[in-house]
C-alpha atoms as a PDB file:
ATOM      1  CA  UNK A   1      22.867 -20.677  24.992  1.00  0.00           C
ATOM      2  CA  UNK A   2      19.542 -18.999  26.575  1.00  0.00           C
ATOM      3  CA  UNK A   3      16.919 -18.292  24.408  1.00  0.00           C
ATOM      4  CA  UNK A   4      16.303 -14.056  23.447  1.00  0.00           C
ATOM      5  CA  UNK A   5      13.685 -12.092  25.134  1.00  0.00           C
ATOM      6  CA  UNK A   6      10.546 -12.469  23.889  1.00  0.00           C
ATOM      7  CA  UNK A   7      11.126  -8.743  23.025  1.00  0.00           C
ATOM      8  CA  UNK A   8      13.598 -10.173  20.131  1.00  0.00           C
ATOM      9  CA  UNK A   9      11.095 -12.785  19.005  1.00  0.00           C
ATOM     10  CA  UNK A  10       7.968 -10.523  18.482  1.00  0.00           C
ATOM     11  CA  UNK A  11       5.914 -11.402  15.317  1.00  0.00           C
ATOM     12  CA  UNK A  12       5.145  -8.695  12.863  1.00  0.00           C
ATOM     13  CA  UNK A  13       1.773  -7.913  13.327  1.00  0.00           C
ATOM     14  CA  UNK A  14      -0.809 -10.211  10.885  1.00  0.00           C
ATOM     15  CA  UNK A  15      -2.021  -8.978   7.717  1.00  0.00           C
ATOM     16  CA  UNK A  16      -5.799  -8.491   9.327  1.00  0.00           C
ATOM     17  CA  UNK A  17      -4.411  -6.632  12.469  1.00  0.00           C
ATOM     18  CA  UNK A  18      -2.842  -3.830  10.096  1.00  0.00           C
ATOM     19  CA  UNK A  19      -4.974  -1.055   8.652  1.00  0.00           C
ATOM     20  CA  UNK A  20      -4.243   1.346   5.904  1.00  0.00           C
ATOM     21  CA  UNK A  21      -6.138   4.384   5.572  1.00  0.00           C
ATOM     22  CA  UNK A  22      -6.705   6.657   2.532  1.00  0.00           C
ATOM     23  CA  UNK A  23      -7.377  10.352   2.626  1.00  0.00           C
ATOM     24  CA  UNK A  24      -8.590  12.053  -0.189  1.00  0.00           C
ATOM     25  CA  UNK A  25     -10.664  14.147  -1.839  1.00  0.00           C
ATOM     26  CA  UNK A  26     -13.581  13.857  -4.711  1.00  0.00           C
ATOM     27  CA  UNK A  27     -12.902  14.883  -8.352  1.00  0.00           C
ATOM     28  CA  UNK A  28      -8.926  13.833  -7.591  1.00  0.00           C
ATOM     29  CA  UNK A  29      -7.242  12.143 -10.051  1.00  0.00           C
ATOM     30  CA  UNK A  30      -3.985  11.664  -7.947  1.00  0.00           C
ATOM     31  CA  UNK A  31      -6.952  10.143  -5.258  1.00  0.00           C
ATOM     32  CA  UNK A  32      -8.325   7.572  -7.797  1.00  0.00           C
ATOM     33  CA  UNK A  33      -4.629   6.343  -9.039  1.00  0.00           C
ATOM     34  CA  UNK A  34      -3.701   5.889  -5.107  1.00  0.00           C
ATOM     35  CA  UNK A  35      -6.941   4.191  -4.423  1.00  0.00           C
ATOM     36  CA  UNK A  36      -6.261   1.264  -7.411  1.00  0.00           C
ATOM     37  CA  UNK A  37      -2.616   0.451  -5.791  1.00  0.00           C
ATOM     38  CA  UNK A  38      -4.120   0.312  -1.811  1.00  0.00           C
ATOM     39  CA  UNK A  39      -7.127  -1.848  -3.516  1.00  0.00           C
ATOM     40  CA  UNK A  40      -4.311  -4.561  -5.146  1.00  0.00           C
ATOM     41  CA  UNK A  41      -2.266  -4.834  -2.445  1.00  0.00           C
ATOM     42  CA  UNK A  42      -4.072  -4.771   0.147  1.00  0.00           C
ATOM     43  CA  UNK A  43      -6.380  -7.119  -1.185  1.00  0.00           C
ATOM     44  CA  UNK A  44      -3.278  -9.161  -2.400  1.00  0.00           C
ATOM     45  CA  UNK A  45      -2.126  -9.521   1.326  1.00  0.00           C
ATOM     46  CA  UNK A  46      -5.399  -9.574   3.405  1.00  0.00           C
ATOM     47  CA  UNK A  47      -5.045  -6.232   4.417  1.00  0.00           C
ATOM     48  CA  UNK A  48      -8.200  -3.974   5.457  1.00  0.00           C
ATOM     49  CA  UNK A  49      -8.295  -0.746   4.058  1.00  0.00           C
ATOM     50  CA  UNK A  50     -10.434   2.364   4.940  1.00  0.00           C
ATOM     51  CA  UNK A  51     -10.915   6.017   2.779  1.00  0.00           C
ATOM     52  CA  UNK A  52     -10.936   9.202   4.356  1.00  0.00           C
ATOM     53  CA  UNK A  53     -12.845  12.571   2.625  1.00  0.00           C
ATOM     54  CA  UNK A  54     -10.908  15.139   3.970  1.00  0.00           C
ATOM     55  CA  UNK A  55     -13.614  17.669   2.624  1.00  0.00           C
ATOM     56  CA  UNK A  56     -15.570  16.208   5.641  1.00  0.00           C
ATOM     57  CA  UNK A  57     -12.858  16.148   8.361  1.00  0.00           C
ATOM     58  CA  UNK A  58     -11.820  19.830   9.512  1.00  0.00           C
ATOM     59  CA  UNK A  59      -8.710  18.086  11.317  1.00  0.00           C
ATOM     60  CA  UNK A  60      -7.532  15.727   8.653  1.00  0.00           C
ATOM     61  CA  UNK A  61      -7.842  19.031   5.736  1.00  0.00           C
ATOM     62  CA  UNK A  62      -5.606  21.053   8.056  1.00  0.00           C
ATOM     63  CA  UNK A  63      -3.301  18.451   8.767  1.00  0.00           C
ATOM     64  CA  UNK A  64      -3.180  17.233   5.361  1.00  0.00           C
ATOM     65  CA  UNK A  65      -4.470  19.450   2.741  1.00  0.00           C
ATOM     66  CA  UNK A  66      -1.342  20.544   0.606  1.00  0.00           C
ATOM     67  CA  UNK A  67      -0.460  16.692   0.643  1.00  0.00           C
ATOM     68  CA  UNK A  68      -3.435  14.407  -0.619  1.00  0.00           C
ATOM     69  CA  UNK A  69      -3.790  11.839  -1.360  1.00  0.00           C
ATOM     70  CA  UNK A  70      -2.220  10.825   1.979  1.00  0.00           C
ATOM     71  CA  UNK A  71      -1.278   7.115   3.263  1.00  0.00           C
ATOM     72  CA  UNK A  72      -1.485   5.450   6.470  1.00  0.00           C
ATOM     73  CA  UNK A  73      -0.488   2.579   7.741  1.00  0.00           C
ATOM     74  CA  UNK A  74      -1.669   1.573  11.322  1.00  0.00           C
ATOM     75  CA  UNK A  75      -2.316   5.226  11.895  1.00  0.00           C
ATOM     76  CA  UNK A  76       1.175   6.582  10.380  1.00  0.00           C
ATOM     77  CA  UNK A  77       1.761   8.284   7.409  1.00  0.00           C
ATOM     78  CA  UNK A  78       3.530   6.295   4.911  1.00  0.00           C
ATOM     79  CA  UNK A  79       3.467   8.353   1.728  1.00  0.00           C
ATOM     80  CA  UNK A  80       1.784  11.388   0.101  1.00  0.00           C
ATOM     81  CA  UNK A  81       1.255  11.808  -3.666  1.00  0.00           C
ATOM     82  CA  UNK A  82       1.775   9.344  -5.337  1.00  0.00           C
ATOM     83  CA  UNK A  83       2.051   5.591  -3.673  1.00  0.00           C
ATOM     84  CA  UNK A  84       4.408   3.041  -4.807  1.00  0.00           C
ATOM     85  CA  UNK A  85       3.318  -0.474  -4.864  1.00  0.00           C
ATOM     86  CA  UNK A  86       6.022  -2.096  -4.042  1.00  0.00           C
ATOM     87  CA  UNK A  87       7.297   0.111  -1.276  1.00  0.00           C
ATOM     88  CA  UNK A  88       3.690  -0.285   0.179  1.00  0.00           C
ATOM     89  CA  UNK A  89       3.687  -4.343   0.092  1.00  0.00           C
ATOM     90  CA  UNK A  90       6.999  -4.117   1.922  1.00  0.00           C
ATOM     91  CA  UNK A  91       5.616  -1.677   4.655  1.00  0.00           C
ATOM     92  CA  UNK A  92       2.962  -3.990   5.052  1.00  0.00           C
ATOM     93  CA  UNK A  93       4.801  -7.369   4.981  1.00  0.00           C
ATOM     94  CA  UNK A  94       7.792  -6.093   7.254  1.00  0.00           C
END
């Protein structure tokens, strides 16, 4: 049997190559309770983790002002809200 394309054998990326980003806002309570859950996990899995203040980014508050806090992962949005822990470890470690 030949072996797959190396297309069908591609790694997930590492935990250090993925970035989650945090926008928010200060005096938000919703902020603060999405900030403790990216803190665990991505300090459970070795991931690197940025904040955003989208008072101080005209592009981010138009793009994302009715929804924060907002979540990315590597640059995508993954939630809004309110962010699940568990459905973020699986994002991350997928």
């Amino acid at each position: 049997m030949a072996d797959m394309s190396p297309i069908f054998r591609r790694k997930p990326p590492a935990p250090q190559d993925r970035l989650v980003t945090l926008i928010r806002k200060p005096g938000c309570h919703l902020c603060d309770d999405a900030q403790l859950v990216v803190e665990k996990v991505c300090a459970d899995l070795g991931v690197p983790w940025e904040q955003k203040d989208i008072t101080q980014d005209p592009e981010l508050h138009d793009q994302y002002w009715e929804q924060i806090p907002v979540v990315l992962v590597d640059g995508a949005q993954h939630t809004f809200w309110r962010v699940n822990e568990d459905r973020l470890r699986k994002a991350l470690t997928d």
